[in-house]
Every structure is written in structure tokens, then in C-alpha cells.
Protein backbone atom coordinates (compact mmCIF):
# COMPACT_ATOMS: atom_id res chain seq x y z
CA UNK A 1 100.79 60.15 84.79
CA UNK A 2 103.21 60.98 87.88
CA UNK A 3 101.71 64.33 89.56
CA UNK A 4 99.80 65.68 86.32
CA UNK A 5 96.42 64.99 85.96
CA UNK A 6 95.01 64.25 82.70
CA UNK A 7 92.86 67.07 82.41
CA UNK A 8 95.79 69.55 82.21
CA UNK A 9 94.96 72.22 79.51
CA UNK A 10 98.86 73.96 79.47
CA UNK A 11 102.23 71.71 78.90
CA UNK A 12 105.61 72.92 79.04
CA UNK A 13 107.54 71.27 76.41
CA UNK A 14 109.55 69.57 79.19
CA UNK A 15 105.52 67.95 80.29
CA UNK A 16 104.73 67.04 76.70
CA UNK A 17 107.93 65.69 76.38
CA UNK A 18 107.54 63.19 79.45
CA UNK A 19 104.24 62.90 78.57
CA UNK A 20 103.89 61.85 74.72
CA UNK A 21 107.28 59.88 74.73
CA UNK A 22 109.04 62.92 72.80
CA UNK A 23 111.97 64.44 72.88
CA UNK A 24 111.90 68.01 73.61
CA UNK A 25 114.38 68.27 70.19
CA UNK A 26 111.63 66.74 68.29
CA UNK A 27 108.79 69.11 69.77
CA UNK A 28 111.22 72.22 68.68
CA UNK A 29 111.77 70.67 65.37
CA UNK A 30 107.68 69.66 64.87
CA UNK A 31 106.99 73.21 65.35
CA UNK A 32 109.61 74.24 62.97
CA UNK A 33 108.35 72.17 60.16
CA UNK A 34 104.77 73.27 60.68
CA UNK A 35 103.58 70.56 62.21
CA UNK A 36 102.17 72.03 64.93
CA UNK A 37 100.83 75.43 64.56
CA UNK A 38 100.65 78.73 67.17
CA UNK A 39 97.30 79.61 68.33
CA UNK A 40 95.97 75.90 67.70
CA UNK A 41 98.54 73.53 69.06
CA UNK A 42 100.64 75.69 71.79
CA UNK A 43 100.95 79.20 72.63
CA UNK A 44 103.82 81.55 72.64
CA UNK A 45 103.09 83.58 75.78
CA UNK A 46 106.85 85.02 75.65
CA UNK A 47 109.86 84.96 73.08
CA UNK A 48 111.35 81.98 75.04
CA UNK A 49 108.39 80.05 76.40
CA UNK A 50 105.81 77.57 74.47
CA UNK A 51 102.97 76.58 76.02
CA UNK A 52 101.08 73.09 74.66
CA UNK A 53 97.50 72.91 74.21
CA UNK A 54 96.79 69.33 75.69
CA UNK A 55 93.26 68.85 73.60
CA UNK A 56 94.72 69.70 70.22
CA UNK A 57 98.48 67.60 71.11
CA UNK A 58 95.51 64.33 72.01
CA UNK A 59 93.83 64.65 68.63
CA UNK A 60 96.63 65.00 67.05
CA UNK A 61 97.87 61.82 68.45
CA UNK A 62 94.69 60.29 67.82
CA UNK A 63 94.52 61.17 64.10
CA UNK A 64 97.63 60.41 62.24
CA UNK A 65 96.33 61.03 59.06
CA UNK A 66 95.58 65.14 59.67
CA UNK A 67 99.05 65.14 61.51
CA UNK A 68 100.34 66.89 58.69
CA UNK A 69 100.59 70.59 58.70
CA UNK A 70 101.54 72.55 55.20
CA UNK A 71 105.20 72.83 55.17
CA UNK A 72 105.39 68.71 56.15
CA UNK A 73 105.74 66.39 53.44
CA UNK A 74 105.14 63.00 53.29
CA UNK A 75 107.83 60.80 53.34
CA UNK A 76 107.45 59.54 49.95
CA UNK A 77 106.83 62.58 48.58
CA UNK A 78 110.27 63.80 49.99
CA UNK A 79 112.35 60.78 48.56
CA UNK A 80 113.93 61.54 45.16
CA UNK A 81 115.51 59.38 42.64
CA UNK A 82 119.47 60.37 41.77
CA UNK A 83 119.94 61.59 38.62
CA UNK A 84 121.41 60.13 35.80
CA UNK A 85 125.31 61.35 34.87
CA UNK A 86 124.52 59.53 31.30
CA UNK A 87 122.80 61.68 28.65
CA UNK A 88 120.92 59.78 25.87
């Protein structure tokens, strides 16, 4: 893993990013939709810094199924059928 070693605790979003195969756009917008939460997945040690918590960012990798946080829907849940322009 280039110069970090895999016992890291604290990623940057620009490490996780290299790291996990993310863009940093879709770390901003996982944390936005409540997919990963403060105090458990990163920190917020200052208005514009996040830092990752390594441990919680591996399980979460490892377990797909809890990778859901409570504003994230699934994405069958999310698709909706048009509606009808006929009334009967």
C-alpha cells in the first residue's frame, strides 16, 4: 500500500480515496447520505477536515449488508413506477 502501512488508524479522504478505490466525490457524497456516520466512521476535527477511522471504513467493506446507514435506501426501494396519465 505505497508508504502507508496497514495499521493506520487516521485517513485523509485523499488516503481513503487511494486506498479503497474511491473517489474523494463519492466519500463526500457517502457521508452526505448517511452512510457513514461522525464519531463511528471519521472524525470532524475542524469545519474543513475529515478524518477516516480505518477499522470501521474495513468492516464496512467487509460487510455489505450493514453498509447501509438510515437516510440510504436500497436501490429497489428508491425505484418508482411512472404514473398513469389515464384515469379509470
Amino acid at each position: 500500500m505505497d508508504d502507508q502501512k496497514e495499521d493506520d488508524i487516521f485517513l485523509t479522504v485523499a488516503e481513503l480515496s487511494k486506498r479503497i478505490k474511491f473517489s474523494r466525490q463519492s466519500l463526500y457524497n457517502m457521508i452526505f447520505k448517511g452512510e457513514f456516520t461522525a464519531g463511528k466512521h471519521y472524525l470532524k476535527p475542524r469545519p474543513k477536515k475529515i478524518l477516516f477511522i480505518w477499522p470501521a471504513i474495513k468492516e464496512w467493506l467487509e460487510n455489505p449488508s450493514r453498509n447501509f446507514g438510515p437516510n440510504t435506501q436500497l436501490a429497489q426501494n428508491s425505484v418508482t413506477k411512472p404514473k398513469s396519465l389515464i384515469n379509470i
